[in-house]
N, C-alpha and C. Protein backbone atom coordinates (compact mmCIF):
# COMPACT_ATOMS: atom_id res chain seq x y z
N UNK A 1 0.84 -1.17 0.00
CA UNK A 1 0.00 0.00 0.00
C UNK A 1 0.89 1.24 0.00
N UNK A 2 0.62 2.03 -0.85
CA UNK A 2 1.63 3.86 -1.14
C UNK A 2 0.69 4.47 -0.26
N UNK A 3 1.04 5.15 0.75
CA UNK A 3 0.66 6.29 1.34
C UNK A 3 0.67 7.66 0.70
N UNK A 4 -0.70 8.07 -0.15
CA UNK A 4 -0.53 9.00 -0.66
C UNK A 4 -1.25 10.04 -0.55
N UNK A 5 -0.96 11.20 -0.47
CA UNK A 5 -2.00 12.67 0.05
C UNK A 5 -1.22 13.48 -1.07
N UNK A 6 -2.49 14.28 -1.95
CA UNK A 6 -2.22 15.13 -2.38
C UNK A 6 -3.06 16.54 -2.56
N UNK A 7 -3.04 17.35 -2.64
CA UNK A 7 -3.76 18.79 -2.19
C UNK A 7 -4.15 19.65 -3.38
N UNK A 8 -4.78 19.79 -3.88
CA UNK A 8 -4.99 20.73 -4.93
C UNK A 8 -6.03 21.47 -4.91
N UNK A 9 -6.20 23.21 -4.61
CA UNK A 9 -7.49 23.30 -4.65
C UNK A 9 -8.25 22.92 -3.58
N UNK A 10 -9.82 22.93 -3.59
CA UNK A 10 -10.95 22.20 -3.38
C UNK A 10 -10.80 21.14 -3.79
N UNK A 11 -9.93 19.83 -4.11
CA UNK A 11 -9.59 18.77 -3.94
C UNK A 11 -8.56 18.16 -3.28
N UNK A 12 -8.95 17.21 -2.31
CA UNK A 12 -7.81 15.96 -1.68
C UNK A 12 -7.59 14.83 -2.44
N UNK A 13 -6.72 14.45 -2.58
CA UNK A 13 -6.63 12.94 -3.41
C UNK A 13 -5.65 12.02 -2.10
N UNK A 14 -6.02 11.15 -1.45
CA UNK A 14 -5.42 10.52 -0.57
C UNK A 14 -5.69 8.85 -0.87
N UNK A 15 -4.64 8.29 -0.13
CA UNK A 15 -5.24 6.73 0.52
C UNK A 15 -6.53 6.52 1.06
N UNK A 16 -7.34 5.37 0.43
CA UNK A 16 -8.38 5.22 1.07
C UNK A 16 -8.07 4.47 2.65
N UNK A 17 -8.77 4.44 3.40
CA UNK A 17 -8.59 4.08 4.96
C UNK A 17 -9.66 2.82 4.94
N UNK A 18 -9.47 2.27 6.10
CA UNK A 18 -10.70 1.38 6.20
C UNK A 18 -12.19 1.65 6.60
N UNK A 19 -12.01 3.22 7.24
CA UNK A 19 -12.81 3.58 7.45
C UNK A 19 -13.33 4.52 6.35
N UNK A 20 -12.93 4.31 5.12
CA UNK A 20 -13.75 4.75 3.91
C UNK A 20 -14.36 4.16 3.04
N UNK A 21 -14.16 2.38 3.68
CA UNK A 21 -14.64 1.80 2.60
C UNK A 21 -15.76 1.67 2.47
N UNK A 22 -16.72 1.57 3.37
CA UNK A 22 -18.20 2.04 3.06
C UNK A 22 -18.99 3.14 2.36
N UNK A 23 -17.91 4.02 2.70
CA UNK A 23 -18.69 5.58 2.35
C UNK A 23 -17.90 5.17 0.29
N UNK A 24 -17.01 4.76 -0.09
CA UNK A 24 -16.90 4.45 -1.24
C UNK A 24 -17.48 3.60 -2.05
N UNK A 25 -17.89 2.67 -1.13
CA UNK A 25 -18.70 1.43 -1.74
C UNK A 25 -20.21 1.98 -2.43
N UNK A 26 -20.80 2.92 -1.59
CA UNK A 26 -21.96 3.13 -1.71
C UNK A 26 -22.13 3.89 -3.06
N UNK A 27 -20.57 5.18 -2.94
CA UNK A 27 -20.12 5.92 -3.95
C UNK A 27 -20.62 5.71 -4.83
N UNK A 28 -19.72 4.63 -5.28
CA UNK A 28 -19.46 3.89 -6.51
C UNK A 28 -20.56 3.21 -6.66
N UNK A 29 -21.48 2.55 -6.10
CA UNK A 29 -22.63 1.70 -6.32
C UNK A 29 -23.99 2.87 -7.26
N UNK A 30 -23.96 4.13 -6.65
CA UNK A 30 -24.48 5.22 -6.83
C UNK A 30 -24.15 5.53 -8.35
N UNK A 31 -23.33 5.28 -8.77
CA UNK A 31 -22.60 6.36 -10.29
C UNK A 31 -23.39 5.32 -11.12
N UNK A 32 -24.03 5.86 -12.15
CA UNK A 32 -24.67 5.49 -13.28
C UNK A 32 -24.13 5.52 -14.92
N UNK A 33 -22.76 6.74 -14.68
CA UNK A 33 -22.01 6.47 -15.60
C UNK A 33 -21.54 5.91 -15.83
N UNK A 34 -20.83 4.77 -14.88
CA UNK A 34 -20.04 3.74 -15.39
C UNK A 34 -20.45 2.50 -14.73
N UNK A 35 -21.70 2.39 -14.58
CA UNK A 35 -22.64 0.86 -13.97
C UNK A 35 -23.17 0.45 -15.09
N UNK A 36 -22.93 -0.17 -15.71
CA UNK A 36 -24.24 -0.62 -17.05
C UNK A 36 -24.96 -1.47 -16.78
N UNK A 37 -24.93 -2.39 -15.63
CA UNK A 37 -26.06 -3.47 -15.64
C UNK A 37 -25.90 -3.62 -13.94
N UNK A 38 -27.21 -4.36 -13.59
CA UNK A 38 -27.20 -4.79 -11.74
C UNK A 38 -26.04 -5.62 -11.64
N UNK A 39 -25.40 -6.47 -12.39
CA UNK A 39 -24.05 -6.90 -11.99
C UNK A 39 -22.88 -6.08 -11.82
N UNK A 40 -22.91 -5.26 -12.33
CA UNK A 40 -22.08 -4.28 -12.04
C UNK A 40 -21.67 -3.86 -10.56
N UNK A 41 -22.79 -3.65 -9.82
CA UNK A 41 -23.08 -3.13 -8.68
C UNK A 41 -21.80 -4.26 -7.35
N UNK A 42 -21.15 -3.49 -6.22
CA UNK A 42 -20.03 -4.22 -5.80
C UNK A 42 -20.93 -4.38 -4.34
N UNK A 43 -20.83 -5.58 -4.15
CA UNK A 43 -20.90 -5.64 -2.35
C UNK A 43 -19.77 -5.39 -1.09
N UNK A 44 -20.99 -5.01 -0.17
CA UNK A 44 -19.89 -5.02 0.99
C UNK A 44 -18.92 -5.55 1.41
N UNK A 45 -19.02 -6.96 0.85
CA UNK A 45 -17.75 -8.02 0.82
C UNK A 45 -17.00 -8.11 0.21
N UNK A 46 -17.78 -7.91 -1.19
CA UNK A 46 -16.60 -7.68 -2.66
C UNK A 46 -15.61 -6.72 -2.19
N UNK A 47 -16.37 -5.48 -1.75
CA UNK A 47 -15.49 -4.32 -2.39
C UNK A 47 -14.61 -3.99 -0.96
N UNK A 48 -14.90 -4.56 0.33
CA UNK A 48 -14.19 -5.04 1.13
C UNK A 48 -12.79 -5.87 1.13
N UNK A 49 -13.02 -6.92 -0.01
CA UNK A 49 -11.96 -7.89 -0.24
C UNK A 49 -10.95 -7.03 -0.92
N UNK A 50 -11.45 -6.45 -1.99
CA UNK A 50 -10.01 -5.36 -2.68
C UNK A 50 -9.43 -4.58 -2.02
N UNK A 51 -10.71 -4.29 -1.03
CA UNK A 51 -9.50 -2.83 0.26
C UNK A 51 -8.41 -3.73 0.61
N UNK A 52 -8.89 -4.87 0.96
CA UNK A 52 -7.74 -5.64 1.78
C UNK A 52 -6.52 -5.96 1.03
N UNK A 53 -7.01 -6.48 -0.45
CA UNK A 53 -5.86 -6.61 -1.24
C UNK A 53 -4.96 -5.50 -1.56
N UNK A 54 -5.38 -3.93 -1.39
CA UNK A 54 -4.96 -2.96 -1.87
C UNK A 54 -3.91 -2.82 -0.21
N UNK A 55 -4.45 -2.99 0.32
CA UNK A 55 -3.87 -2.98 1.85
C UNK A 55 -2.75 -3.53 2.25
N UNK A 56 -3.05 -4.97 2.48
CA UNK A 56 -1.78 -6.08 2.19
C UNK A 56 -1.08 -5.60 1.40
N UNK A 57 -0.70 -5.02 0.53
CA UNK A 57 -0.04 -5.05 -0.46
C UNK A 57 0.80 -4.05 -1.07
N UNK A 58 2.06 -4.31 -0.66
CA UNK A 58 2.73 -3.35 -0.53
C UNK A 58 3.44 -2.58 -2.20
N UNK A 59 2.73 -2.72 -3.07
CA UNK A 59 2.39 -2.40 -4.44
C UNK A 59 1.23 -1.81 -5.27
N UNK A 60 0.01 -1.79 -4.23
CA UNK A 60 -1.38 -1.47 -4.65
C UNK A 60 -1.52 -0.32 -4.18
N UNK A 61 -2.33 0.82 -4.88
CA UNK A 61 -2.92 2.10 -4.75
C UNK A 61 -4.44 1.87 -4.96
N UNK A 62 -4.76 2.82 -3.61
CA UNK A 62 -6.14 2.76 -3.85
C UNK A 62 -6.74 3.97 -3.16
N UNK A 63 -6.89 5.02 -4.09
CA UNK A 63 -6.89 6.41 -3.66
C UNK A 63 -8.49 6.46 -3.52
N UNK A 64 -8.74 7.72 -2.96
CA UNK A 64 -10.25 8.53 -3.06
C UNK A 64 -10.05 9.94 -3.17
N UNK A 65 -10.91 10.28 -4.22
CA UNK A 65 -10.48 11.77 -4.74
C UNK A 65 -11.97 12.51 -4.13
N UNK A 66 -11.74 13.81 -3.11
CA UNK A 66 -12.33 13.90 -2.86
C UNK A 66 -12.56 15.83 -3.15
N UNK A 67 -13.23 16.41 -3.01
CA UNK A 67 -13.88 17.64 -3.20
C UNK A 67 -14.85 18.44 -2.46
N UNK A 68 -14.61 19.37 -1.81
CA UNK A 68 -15.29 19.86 -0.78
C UNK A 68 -15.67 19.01 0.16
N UNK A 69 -14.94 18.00 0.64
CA UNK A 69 -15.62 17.01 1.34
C UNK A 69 -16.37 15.65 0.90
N UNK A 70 -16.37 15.88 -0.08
CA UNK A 70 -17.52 14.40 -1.02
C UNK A 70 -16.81 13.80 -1.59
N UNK A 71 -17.11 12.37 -1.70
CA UNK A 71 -16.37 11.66 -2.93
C UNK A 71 -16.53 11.72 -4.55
N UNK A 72 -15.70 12.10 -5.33
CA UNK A 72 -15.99 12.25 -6.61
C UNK A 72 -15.38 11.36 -7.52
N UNK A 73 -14.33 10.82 -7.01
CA UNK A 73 -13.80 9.64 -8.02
C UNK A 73 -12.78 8.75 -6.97
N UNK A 74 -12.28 7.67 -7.64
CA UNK A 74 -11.55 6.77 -7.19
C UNK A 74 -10.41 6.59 -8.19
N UNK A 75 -9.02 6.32 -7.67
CA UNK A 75 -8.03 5.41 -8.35
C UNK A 75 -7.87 4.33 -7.94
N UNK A 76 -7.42 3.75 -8.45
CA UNK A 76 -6.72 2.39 -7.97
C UNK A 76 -5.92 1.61 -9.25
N UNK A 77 -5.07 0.99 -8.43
CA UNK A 77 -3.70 0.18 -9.50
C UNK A 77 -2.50 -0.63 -8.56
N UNK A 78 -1.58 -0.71 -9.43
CA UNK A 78 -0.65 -0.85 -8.55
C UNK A 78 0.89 -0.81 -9.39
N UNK A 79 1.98 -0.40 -8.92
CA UNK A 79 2.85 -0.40 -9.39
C UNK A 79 3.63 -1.67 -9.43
N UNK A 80 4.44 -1.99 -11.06
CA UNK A 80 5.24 -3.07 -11.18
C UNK A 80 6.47 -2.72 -11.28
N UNK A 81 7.51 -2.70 -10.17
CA UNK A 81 8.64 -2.84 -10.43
C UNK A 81 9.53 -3.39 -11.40
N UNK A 82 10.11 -3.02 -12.24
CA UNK A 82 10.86 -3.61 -13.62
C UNK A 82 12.29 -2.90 -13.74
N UNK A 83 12.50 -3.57 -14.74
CA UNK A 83 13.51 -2.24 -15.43
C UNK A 83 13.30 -0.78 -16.03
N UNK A 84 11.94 -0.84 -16.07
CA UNK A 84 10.94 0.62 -16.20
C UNK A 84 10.46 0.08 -15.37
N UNK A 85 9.77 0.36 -14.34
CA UNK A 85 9.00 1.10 -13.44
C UNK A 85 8.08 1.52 -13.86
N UNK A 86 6.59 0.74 -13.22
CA UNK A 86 5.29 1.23 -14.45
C UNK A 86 4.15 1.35 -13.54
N UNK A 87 3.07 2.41 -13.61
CA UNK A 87 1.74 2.36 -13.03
C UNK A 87 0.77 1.68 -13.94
N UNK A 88 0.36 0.42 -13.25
CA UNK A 88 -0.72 -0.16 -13.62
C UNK A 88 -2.32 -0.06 -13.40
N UNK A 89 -3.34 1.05 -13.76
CA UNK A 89 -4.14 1.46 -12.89
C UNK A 89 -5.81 0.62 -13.69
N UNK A 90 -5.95 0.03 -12.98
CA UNK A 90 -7.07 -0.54 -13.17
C UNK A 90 -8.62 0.03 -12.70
N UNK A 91 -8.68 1.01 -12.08
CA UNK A 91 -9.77 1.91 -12.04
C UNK A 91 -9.69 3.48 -11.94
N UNK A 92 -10.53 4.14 -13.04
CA UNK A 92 -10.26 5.32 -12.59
C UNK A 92 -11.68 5.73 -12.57
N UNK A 93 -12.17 6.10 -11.90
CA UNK A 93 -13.54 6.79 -12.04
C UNK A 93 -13.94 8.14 -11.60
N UNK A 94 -14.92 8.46 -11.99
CA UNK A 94 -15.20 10.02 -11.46
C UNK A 94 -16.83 10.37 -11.75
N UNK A 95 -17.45 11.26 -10.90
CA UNK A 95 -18.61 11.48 -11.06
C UNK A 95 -18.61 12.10 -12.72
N UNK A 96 -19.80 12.26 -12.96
CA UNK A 96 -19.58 12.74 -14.95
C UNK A 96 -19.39 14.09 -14.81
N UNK A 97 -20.04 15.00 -13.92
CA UNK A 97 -19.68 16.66 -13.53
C UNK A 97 -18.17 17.11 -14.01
N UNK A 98 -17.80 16.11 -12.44
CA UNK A 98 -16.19 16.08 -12.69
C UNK A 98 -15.37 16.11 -14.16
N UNK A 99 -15.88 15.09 -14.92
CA UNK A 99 -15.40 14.97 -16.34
C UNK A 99 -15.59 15.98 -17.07
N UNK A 100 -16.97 16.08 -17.21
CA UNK A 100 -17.73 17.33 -17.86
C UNK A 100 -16.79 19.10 -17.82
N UNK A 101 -15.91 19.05 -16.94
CA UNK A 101 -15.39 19.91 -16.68
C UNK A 101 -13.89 20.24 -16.65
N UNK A 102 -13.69 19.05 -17.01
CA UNK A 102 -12.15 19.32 -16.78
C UNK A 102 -11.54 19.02 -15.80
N UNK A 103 -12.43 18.74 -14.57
CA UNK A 103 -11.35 18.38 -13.15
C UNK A 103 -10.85 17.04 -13.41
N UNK A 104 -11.42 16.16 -14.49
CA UNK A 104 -10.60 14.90 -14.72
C UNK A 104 -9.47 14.84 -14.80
N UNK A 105 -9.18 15.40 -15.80
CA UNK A 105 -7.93 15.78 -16.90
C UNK A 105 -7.07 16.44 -15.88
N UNK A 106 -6.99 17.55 -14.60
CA UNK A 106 -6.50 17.75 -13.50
C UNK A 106 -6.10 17.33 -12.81
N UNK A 107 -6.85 16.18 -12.55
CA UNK A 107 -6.77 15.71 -10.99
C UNK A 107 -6.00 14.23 -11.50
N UNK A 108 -6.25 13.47 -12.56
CA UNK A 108 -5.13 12.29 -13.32
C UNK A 108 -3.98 13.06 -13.47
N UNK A 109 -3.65 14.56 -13.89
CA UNK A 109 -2.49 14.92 -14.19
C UNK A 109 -1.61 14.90 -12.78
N UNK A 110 -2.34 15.40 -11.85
CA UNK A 110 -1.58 15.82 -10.28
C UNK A 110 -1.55 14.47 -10.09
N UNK A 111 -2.12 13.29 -10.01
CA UNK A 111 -2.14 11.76 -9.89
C UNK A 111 -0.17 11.05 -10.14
N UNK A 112 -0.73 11.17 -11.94
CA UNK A 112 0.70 10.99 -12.93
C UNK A 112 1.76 11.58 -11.98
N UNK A 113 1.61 13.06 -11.76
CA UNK A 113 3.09 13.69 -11.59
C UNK A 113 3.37 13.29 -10.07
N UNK A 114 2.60 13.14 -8.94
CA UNK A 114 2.45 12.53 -8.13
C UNK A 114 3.81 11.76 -8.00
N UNK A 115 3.94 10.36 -8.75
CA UNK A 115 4.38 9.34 -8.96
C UNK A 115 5.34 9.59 -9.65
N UNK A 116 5.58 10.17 -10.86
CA UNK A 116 6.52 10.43 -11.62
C UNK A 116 7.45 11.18 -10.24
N UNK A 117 7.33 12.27 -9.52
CA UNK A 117 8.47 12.88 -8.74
C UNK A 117 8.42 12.49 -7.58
N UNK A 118 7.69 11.99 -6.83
CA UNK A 118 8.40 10.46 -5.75
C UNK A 118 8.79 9.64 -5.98
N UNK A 119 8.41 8.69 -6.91
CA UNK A 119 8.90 7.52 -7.42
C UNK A 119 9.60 7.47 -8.52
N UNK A 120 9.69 8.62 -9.33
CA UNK A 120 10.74 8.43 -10.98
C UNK A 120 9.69 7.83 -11.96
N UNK A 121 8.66 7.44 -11.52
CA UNK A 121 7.57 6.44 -12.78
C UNK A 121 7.80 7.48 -13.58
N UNK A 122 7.43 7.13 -15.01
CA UNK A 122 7.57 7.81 -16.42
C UNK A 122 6.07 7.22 -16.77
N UNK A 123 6.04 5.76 -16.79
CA UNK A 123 5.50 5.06 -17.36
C UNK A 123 3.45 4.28 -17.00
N UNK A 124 2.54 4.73 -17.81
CA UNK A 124 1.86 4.62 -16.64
C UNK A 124 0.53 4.36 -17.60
N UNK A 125 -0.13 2.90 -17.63
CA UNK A 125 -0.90 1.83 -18.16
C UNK A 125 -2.49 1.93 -17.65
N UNK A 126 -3.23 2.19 -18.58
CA UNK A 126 -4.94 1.53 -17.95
C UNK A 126 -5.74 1.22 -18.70
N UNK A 127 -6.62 0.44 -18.10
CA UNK A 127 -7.87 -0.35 -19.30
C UNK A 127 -9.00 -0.25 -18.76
N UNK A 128 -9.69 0.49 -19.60
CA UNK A 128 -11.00 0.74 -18.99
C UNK A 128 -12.19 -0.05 -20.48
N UNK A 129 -12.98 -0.05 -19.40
CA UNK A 129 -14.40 -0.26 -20.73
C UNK A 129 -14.47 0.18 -22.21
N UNK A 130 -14.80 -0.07 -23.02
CA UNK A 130 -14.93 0.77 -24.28
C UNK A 130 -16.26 1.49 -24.37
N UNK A 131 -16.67 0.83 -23.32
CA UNK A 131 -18.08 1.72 -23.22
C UNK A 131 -18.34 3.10 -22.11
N UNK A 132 -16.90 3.46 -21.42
CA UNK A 132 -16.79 4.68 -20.71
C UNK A 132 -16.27 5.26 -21.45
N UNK A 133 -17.42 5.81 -22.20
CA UNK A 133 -16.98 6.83 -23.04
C UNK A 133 -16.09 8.22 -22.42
N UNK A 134 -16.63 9.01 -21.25
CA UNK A 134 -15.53 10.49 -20.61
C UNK A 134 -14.95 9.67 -20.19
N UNK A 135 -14.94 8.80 -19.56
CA UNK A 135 -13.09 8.23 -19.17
C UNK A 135 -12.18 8.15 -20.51
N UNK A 136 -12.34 7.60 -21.35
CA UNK A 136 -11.93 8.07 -22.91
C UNK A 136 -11.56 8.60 -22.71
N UNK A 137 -12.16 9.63 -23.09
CA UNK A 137 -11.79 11.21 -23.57
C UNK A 137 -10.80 11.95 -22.63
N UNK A 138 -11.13 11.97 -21.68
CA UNK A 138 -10.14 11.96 -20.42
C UNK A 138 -8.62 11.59 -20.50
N UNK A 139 -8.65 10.14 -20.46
CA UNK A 139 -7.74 9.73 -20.92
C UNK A 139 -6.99 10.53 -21.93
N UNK A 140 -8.07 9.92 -23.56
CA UNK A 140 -7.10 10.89 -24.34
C UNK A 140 -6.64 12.36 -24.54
N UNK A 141 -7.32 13.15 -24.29
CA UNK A 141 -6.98 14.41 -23.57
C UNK A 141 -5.93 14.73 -22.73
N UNK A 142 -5.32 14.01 -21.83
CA UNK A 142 -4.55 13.97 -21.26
C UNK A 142 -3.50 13.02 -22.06
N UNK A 143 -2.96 12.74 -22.97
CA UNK A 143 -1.83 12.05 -23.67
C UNK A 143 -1.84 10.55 -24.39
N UNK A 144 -2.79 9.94 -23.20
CA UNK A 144 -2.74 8.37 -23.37
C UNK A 144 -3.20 8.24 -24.64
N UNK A 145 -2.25 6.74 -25.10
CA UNK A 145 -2.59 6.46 -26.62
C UNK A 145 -2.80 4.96 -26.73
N UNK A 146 -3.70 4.62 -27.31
CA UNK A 146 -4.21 3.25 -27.19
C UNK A 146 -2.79 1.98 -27.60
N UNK A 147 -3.22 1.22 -26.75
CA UNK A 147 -2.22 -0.04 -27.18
C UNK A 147 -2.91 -0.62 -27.77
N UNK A 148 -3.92 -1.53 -27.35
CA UNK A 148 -5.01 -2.60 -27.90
C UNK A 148 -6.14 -2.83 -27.76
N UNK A 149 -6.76 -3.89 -27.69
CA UNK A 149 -7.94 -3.90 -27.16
C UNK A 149 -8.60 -5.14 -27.01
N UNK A 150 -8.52 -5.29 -25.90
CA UNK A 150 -9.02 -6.77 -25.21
C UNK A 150 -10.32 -7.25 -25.18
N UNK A 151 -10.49 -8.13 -26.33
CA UNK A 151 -12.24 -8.31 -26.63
C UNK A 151 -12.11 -9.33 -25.29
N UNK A 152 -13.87 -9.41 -24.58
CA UNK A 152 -14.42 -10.41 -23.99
C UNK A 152 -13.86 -10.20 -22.60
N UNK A 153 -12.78 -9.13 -22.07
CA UNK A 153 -12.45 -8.63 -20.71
C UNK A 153 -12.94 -8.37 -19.88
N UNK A 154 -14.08 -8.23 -19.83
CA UNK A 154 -15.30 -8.13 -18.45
C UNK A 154 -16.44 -9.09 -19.49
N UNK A 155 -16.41 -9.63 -18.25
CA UNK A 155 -17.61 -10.91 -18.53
C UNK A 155 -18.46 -11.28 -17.52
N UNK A 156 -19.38 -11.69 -17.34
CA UNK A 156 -20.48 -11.66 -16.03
C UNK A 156 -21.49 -12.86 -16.79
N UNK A 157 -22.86 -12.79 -16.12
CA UNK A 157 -23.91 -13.17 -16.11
C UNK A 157 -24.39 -13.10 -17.69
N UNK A 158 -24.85 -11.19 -17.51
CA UNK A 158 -25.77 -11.40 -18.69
C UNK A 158 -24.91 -10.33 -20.22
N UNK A 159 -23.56 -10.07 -19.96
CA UNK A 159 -23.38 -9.71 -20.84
C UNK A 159 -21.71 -9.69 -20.73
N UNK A 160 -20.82 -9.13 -21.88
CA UNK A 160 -19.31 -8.93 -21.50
C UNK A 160 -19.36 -7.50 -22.65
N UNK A 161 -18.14 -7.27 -22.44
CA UNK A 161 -17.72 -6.40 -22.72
C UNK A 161 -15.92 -6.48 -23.38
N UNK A 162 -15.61 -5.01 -24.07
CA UNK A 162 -13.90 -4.97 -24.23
C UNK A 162 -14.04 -4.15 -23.53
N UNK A 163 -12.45 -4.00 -23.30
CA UNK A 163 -11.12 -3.09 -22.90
C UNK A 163 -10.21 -2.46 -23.92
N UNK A 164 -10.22 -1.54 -23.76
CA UNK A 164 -9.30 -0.69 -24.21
C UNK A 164 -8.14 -0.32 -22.98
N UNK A 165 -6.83 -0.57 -23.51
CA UNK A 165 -5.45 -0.40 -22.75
C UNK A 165 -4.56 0.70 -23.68
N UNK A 166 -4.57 1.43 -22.34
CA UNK A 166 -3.77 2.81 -22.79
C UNK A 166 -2.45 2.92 -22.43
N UNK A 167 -1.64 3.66 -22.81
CA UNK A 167 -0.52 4.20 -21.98
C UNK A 167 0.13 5.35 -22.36
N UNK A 168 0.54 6.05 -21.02
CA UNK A 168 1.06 7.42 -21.35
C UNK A 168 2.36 7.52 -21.12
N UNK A 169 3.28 8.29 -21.49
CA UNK A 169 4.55 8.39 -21.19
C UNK A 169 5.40 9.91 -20.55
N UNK A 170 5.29 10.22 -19.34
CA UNK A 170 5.29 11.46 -18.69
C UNK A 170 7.05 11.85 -18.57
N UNK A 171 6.95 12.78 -18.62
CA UNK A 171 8.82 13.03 -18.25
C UNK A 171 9.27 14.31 -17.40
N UNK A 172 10.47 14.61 -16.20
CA UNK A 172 10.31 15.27 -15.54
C UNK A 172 10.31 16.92 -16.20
């Protein structure tokens, strides 16, 4: 787990705690932009089990981006040590406001540089839905350029989906 606090503005971007994982769970259960079906939706246990994995784990990030006090988006990933040094981020989310406006594209940038000048990362990977569309845009707006695209990557019950995998390349 990275212990991370960062300040910008009317936004905090920190480590989630254990005592946030409820107030995130619900968050995220709440957002309609990026839920497409009742499977979607995470339980108390589910989304319990990842705190823990993000916890244990002395490689996993699992931020809460917050704004006047409220939750507005989440990160999470984890870094792979290599011969590059890479952020692997497997969720980024944000209320659609947020997007709608530009604090996306902000608040991923202070994220990136974050990491890039504590840690030296340059290098920094994510795959989201092809069907989050402002995370897209977001994304690409901010640099990221598609690698590929992983048909059949979320799969469930009553439907699946691709991935699209990005990556950006930041420098000091």
């Amino acid at each position: 787990m990275f212990d991370v606090n960062i300040k910008y503005g009317d936004f905090s971007i920190s480590s989630v705690e254990r005592e946030d994982v409820k107030h995130i769970q619900l968050w995220y259960n709440n957002q309609k932009s990026f839920l497409y079906n009742s499977n979607d939706y995470l339980g108390t246990n589910e989304f319990y089990e990842r705190f823990l994995e993000y916890y244990m784990s002395e490689c996993e990030i699992f931020l809460k981006i917050i704004k006047r006090n409220n939750i507005i988006g989440i990160f999470r990933g984890r870094i792979e040590f290599k011969n590059k040094n890479i952020v692997w981020a497997s969720c980024f989310a944000m209320e659609s406001a947020s997007l709608d406006n530009n604090e996306g594209n902000i608040i991923l940038d202070k994220i990136l540089k974050y990491f890039l000048h504590n840690f030296g990362i340059e290098d920094f990977l994510i795959g989201v839905s092809v069907k989050d569309k402002k995370i897209l845009n977001v994304l690409k707006n901010s640099g990221f350029q598609m690698v590929r695209i992983s048909n059949d990557f979320f799969m469930n019950e009553s439907n699946n989906g691709n991935a699209v995998i990005l990556k950006k390349k930041i420098y000091n």
